[in-house]
PDB file of N, CA and C in Angstrom:
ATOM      1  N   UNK A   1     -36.877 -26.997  46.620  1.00  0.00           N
ATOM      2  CA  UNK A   1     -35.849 -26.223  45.959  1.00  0.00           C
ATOM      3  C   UNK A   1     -34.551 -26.339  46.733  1.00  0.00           C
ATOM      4  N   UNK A   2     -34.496 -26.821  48.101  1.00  0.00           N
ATOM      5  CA  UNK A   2     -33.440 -26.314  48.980  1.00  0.00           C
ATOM      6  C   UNK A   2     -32.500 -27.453  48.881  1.00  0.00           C
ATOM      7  N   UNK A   3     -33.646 -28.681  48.846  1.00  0.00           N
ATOM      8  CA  UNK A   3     -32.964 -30.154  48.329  1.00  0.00           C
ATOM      9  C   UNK A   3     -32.059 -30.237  47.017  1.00  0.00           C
ATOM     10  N   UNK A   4     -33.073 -29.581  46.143  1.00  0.00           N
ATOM     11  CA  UNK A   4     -32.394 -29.718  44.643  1.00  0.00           C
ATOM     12  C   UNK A   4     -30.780 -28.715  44.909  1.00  0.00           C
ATOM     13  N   UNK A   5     -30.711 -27.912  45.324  1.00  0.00           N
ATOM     14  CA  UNK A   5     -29.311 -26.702  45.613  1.00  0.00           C
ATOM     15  C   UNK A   5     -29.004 -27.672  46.339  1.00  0.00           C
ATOM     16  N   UNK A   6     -28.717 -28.729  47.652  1.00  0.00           N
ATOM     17  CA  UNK A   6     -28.055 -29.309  48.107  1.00  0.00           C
ATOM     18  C   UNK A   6     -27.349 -30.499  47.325  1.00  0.00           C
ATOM     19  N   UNK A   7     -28.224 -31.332  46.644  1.00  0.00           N
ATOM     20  CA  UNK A   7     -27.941 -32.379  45.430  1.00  0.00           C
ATOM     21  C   UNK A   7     -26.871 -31.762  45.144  1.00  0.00           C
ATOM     22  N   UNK A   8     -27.388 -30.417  44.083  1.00  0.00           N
ATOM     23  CA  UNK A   8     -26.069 -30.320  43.190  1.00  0.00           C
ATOM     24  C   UNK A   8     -24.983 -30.091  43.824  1.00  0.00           C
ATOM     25  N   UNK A   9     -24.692 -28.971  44.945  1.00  0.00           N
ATOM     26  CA  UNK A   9     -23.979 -28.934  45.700  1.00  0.00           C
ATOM     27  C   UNK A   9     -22.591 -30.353  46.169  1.00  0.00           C
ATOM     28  N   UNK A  10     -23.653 -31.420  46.524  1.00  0.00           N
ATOM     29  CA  UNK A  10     -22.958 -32.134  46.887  1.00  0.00           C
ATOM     30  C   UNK A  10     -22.695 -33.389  45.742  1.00  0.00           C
ATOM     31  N   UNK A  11     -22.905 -32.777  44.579  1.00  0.00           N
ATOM     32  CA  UNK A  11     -22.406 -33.634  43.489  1.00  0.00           C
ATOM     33  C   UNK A  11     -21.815 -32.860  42.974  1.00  0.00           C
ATOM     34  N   UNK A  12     -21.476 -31.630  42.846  1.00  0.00           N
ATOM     35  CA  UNK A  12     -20.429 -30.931  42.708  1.00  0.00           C
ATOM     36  C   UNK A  12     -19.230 -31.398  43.375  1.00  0.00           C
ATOM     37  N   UNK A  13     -19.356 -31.559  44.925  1.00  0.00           N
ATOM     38  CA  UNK A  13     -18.329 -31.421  45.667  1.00  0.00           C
ATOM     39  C   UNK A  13     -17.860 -32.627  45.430  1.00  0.00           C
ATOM     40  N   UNK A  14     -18.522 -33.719  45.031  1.00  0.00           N
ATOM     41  CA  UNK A  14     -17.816 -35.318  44.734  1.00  0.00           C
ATOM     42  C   UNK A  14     -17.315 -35.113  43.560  1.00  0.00           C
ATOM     43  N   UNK A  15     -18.042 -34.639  42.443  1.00  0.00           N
ATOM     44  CA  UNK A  15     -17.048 -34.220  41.427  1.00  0.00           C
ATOM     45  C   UNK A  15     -15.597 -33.881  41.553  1.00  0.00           C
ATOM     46  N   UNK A  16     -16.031 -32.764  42.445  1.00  0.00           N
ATOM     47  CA  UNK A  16     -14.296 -31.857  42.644  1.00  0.00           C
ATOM     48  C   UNK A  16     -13.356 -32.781  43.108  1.00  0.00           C
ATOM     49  N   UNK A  17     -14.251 -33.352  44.306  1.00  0.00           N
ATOM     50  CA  UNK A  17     -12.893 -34.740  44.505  1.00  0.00           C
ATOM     51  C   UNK A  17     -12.512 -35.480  44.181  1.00  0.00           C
ATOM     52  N   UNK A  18     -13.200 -36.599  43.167  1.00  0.00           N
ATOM     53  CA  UNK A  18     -13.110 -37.370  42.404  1.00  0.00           C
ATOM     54  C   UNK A  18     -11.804 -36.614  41.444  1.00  0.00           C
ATOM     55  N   UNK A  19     -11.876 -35.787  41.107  1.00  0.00           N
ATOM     56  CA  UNK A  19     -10.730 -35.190  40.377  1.00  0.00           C
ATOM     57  C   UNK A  19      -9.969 -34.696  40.443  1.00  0.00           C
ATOM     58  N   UNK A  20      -9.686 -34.436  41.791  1.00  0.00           N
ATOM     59  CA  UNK A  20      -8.674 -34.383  42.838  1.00  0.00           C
ATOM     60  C   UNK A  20      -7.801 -35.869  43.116  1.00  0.00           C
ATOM     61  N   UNK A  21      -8.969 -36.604  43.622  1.00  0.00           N
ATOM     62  CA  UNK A  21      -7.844 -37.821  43.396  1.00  0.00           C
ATOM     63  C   UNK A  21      -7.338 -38.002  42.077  1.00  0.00           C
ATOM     64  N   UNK A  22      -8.180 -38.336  41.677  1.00  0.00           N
ATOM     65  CA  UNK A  22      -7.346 -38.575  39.818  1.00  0.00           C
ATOM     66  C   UNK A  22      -5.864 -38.149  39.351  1.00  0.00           C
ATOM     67  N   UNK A  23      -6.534 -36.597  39.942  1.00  0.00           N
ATOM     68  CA  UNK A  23      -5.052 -35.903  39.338  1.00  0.00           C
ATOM     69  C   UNK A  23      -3.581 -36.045  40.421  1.00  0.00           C
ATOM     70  N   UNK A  24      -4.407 -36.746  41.723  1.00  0.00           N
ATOM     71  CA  UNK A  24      -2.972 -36.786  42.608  1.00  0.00           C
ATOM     72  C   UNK A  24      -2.931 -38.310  41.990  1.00  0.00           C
ATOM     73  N   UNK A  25      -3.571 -39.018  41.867  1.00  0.00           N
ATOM     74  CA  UNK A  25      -2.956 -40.462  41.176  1.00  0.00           C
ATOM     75  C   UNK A  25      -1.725 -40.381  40.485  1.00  0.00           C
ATOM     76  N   UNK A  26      -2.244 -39.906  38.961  1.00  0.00           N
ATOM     77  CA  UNK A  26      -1.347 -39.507  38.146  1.00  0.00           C
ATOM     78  C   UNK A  26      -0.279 -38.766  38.668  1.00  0.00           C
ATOM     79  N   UNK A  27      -0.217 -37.628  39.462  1.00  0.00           N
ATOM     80  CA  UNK A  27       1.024 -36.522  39.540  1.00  0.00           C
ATOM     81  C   UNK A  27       1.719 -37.610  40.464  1.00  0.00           C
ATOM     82  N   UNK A  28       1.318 -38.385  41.460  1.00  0.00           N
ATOM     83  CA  UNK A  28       1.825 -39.331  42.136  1.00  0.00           C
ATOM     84  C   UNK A  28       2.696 -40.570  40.922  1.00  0.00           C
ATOM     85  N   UNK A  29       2.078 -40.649  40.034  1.00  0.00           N
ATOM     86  CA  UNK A  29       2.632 -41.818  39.121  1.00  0.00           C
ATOM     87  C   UNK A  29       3.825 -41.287  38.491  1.00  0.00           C
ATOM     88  N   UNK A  30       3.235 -40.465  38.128  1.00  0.00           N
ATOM     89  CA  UNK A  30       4.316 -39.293  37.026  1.00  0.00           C
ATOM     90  C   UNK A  30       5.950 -39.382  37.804  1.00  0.00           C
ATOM     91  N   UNK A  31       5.585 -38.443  39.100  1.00  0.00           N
ATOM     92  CA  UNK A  31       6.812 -38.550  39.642  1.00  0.00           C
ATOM     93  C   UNK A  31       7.338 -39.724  40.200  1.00  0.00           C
ATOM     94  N   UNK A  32       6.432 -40.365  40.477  1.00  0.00           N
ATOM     95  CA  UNK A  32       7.647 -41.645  40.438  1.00  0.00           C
ATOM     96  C   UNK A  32       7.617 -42.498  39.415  1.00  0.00           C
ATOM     97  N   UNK A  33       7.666 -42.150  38.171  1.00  0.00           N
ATOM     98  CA  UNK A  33       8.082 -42.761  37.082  1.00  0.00           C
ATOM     99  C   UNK A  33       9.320 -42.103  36.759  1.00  0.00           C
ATOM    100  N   UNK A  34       9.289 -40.705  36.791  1.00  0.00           N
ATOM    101  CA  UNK A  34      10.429 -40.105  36.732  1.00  0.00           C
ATOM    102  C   UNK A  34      11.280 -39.417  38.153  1.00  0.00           C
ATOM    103  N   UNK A  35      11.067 -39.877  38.599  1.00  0.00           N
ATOM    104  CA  UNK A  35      11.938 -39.914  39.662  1.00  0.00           C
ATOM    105  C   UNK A  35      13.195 -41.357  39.910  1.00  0.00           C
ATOM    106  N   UNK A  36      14.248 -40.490  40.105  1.00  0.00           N
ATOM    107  CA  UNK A  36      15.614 -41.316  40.427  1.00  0.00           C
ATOM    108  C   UNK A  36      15.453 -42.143  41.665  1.00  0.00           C
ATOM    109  N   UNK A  37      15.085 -43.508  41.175  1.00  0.00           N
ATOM    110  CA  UNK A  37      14.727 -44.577  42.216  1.00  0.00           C
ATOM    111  C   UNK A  37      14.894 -45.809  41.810  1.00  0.00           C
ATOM    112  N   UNK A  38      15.467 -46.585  42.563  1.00  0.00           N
ATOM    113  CA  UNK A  38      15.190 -48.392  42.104  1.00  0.00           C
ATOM    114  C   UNK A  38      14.130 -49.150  42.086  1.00  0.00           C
ATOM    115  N   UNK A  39      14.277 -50.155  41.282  1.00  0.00           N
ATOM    116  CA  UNK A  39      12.834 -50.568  40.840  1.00  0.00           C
ATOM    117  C   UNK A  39      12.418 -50.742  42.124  1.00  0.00           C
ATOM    118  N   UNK A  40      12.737 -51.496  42.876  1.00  0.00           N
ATOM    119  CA  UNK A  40      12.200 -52.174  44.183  1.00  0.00           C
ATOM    120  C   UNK A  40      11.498 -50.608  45.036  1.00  0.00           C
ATOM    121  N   UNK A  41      12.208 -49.520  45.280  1.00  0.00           N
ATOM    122  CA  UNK A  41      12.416 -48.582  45.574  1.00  0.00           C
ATOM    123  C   UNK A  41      10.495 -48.185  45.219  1.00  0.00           C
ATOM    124  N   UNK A  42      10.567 -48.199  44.116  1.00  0.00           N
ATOM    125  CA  UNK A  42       9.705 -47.537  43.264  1.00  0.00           C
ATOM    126  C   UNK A  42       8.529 -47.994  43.687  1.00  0.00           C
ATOM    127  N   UNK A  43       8.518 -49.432  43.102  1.00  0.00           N
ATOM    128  CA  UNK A  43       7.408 -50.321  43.587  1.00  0.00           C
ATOM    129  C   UNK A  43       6.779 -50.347  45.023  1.00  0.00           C
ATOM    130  N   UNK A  44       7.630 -50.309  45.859  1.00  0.00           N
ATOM    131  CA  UNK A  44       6.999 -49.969  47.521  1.00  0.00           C
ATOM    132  C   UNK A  44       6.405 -48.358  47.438  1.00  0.00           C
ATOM    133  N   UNK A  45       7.070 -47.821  46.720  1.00  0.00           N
ATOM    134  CA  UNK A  45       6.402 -46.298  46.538  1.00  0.00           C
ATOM    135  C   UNK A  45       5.035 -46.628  45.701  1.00  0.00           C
ATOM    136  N   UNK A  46       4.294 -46.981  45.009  1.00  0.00           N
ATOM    137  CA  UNK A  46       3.072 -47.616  44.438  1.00  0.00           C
ATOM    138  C   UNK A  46       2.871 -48.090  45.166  1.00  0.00           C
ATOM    139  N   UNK A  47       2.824 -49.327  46.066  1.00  0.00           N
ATOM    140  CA  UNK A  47       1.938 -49.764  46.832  1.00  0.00           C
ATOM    141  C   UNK A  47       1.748 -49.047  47.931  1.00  0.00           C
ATOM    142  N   UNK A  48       2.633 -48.142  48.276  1.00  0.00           N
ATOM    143  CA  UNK A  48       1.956 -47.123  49.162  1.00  0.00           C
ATOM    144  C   UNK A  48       1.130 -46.339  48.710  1.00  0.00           C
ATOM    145  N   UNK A  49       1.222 -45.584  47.229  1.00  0.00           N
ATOM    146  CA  UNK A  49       0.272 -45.064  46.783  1.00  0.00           C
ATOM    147  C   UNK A  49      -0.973 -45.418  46.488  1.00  0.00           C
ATOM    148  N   UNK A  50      -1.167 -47.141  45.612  1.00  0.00           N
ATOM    149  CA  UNK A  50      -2.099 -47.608  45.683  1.00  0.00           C
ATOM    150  C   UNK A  50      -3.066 -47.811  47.030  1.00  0.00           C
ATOM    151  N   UNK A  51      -2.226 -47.897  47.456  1.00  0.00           N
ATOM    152  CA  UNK A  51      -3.107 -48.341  49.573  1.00  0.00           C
ATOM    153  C   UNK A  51      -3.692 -47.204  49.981  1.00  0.00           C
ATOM    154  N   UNK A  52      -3.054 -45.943  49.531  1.00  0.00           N
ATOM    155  CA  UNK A  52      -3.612 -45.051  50.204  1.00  0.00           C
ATOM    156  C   UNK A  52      -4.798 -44.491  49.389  1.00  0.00           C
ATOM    157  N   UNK A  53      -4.722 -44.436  48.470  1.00  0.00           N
ATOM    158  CA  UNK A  53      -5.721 -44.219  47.221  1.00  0.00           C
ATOM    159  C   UNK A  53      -6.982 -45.452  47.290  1.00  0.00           C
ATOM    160  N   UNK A  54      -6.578 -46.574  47.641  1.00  0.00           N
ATOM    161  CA  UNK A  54      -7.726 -47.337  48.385  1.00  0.00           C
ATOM    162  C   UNK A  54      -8.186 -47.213  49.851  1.00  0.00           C
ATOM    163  N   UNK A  55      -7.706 -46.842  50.547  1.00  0.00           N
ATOM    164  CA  UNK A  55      -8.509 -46.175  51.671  1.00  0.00           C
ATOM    165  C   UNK A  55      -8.805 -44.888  51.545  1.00  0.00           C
ATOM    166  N   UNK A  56      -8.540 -43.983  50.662  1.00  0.00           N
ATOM    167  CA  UNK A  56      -9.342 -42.738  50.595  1.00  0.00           C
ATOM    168  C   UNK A  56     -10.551 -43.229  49.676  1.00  0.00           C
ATOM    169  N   UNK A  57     -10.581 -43.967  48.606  1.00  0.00           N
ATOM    170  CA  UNK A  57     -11.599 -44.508  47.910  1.00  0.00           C
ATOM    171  C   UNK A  57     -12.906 -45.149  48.970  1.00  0.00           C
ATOM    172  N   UNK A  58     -12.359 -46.238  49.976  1.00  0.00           N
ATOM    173  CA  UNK A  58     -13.190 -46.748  50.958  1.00  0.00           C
ATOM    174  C   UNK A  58     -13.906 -45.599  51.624  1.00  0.00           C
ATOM    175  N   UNK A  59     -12.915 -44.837  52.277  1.00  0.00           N
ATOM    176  CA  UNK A  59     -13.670 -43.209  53.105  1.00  0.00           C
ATOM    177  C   UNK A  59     -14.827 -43.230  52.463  1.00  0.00           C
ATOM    178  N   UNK A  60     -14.627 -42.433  50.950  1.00  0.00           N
ATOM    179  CA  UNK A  60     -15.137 -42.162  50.115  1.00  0.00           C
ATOM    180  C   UNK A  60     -16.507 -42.317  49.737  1.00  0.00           C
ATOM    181  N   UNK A  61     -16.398 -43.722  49.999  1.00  0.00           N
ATOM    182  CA  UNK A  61     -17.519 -44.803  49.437  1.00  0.00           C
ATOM    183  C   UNK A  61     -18.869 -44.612  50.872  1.00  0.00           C
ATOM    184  N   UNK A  62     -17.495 -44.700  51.867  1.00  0.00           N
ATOM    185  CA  UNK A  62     -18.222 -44.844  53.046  1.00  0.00           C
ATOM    186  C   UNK A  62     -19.483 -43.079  53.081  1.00  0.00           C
ATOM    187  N   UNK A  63     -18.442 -42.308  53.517  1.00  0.00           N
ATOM    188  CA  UNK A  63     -19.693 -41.218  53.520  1.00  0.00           C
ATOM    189  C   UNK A  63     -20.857 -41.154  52.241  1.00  0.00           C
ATOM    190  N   UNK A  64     -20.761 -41.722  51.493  1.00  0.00           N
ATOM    191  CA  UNK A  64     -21.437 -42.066  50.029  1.00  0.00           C
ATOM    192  C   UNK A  64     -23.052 -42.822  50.621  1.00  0.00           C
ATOM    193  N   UNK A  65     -22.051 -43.278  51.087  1.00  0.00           N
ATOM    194  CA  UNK A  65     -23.345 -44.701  51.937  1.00  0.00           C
ATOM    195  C   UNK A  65     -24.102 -43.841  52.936  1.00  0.00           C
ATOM    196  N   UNK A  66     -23.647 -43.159  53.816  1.00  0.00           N
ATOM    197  CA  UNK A  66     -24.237 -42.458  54.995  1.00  0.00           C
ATOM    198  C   UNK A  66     -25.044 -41.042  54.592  1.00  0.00           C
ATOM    199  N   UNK A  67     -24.486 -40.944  53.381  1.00  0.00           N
ATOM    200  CA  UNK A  67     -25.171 -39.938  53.176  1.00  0.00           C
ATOM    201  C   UNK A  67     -26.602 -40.112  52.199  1.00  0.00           C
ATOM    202  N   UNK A  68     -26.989 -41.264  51.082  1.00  0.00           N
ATOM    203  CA  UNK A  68     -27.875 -41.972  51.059  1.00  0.00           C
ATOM    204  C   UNK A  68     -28.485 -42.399  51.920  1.00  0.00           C
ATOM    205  N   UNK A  69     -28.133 -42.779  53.070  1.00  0.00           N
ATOM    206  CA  UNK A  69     -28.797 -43.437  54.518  1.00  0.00           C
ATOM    207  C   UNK A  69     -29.961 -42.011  54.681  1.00  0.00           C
ATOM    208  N   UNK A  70     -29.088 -40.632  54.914  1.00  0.00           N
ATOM    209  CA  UNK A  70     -29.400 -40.050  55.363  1.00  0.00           C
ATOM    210  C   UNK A  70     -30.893 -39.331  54.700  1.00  0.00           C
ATOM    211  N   UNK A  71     -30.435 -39.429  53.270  1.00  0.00           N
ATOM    212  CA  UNK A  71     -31.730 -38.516  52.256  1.00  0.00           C
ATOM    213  C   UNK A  71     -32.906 -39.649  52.003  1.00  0.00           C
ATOM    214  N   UNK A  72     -32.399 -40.676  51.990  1.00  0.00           N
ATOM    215  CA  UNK A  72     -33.771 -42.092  52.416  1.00  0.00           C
ATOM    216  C   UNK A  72     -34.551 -41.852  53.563  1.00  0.00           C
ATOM    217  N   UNK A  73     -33.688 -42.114  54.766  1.00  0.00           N
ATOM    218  CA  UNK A  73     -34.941 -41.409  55.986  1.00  0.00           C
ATOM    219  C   UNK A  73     -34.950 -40.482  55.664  1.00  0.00           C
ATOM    220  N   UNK A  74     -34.883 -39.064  55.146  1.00  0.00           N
ATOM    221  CA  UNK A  74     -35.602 -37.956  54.914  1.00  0.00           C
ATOM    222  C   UNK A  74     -36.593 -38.304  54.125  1.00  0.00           C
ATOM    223  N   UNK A  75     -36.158 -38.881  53.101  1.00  0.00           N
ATOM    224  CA  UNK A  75     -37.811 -39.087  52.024  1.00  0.00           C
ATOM    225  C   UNK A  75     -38.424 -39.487  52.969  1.00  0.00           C
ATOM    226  N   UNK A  76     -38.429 -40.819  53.485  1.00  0.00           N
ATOM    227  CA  UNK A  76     -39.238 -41.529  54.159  1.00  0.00           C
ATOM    228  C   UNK A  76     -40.176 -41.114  55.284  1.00  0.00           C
ATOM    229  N   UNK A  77     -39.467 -39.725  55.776  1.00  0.00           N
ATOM    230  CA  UNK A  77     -40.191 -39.034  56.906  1.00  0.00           C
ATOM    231  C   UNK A  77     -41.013 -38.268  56.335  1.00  0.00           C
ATOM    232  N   UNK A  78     -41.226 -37.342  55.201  1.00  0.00           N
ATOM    233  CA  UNK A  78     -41.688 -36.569  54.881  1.00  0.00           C
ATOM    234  C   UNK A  78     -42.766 -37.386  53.775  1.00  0.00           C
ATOM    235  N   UNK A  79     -42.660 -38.514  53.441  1.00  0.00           N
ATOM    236  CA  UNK A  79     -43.978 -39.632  53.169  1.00  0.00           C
ATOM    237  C   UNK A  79     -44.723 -40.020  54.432  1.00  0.00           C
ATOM    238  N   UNK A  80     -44.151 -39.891  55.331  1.00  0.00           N
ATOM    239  CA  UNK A  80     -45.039 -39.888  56.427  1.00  0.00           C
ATOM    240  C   UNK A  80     -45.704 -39.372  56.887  1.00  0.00           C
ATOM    241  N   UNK A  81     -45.281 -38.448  56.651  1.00  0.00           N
ATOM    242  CA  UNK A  81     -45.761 -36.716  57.441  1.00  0.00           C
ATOM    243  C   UNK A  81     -47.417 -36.666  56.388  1.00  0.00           C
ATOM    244  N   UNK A  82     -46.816 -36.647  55.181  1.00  0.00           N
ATOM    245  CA  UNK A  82     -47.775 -36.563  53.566  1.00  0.00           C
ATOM    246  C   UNK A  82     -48.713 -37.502  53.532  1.00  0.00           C
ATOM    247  N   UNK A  83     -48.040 -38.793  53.855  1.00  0.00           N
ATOM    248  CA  UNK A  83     -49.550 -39.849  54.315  1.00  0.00           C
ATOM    249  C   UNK A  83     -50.582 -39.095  55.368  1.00  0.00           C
ATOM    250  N   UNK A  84     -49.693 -38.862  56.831  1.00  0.00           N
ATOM    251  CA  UNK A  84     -50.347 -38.872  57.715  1.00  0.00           C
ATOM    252  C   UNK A  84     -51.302 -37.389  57.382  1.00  0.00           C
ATOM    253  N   UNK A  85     -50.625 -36.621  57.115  1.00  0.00           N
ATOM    254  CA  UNK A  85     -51.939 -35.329  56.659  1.00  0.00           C
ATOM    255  C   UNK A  85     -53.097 -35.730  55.451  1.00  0.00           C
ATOM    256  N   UNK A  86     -52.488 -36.600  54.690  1.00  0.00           N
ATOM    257  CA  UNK A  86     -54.172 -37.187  53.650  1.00  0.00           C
ATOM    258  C   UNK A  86     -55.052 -37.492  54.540  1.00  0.00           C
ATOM    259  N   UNK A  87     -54.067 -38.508  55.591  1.00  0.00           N
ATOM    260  CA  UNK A  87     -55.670 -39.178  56.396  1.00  0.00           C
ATOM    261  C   UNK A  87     -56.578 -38.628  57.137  1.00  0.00           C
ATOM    262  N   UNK A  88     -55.366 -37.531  57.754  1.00  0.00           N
ATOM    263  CA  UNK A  88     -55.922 -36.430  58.467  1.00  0.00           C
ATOM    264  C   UNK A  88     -57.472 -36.012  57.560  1.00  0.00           C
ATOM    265  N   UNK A  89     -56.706 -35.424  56.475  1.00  0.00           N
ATOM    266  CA  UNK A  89     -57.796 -34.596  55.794  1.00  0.00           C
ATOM    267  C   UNK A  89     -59.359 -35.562  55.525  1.00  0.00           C
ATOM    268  N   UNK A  90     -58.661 -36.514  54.878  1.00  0.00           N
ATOM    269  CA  UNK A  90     -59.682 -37.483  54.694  1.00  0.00           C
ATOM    270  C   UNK A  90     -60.793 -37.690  55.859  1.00  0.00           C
ATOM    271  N   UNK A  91     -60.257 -38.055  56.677  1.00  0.00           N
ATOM    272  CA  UNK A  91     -61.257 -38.272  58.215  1.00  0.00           C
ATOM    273  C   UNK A  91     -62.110 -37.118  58.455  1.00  0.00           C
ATOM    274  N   UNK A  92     -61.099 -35.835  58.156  1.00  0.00           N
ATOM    275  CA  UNK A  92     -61.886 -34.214  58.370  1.00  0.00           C
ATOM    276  C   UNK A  92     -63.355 -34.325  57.330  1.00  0.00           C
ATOM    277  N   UNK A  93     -62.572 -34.815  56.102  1.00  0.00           N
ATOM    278  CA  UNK A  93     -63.768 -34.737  54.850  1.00  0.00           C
ATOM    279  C   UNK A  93     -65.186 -35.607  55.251  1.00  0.00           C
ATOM    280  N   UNK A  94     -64.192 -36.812  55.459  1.00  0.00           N
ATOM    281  CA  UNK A  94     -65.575 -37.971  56.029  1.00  0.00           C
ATOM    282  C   UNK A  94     -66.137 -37.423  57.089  1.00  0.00           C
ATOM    283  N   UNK A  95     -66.047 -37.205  57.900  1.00  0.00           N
ATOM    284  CA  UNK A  95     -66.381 -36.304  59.265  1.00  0.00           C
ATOM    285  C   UNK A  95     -66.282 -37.830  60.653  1.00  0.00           C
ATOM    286  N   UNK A  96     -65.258 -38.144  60.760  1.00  0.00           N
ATOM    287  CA  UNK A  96     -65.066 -38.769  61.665  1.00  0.00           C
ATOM    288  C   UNK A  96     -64.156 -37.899  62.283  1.00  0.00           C
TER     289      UNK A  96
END
């Protein structure tokens, strides 16, 4: 149960950000579409935005990864644990 409340939790919280960036994309675009600037002006203002919006995306991706890393060895330990008590039991049953 504690897993399932963490999941959502933390697919909530990617949600929230995911739409957080979004909306600074856009409010970022917006104003400098309408903002008093030269093209050239403008354009270095986008590729700063784009750059930075791709390294928060990379971040992003990255704790994404580490945090899969992390709930894999958890499964994986607690299949262990679950193996190792069958055999347990098993051996108890067989009487070795």
């Amino acid at each position: 149960m504690d897993d399932s409340r963490d999941d959502e939790t933390r697919r909530v919280a990617r949600t929230f950000g995911l739409g957080l960036l979004i909306g600074a994309a856009i409010g970022a675009g917006a104003a400098l579409l309408l903002a008093p600037a030269t093209g050239q002006a403008t354009r270095r203002q986008l590729r700063r935005g784009a750059r930075k919006l791709y390294e928060r995306g990379e971040d992003s991706l990255h704790d994404l990864m580490e945090d899969s890393d992390r709930k894999a060895r958890r499964f994986a330990q607690r299949g262990f644990k679950r193996g190792r008590k069958l055999v347990a039991d098993a051996r108890d049953t067989v009487g070795w």
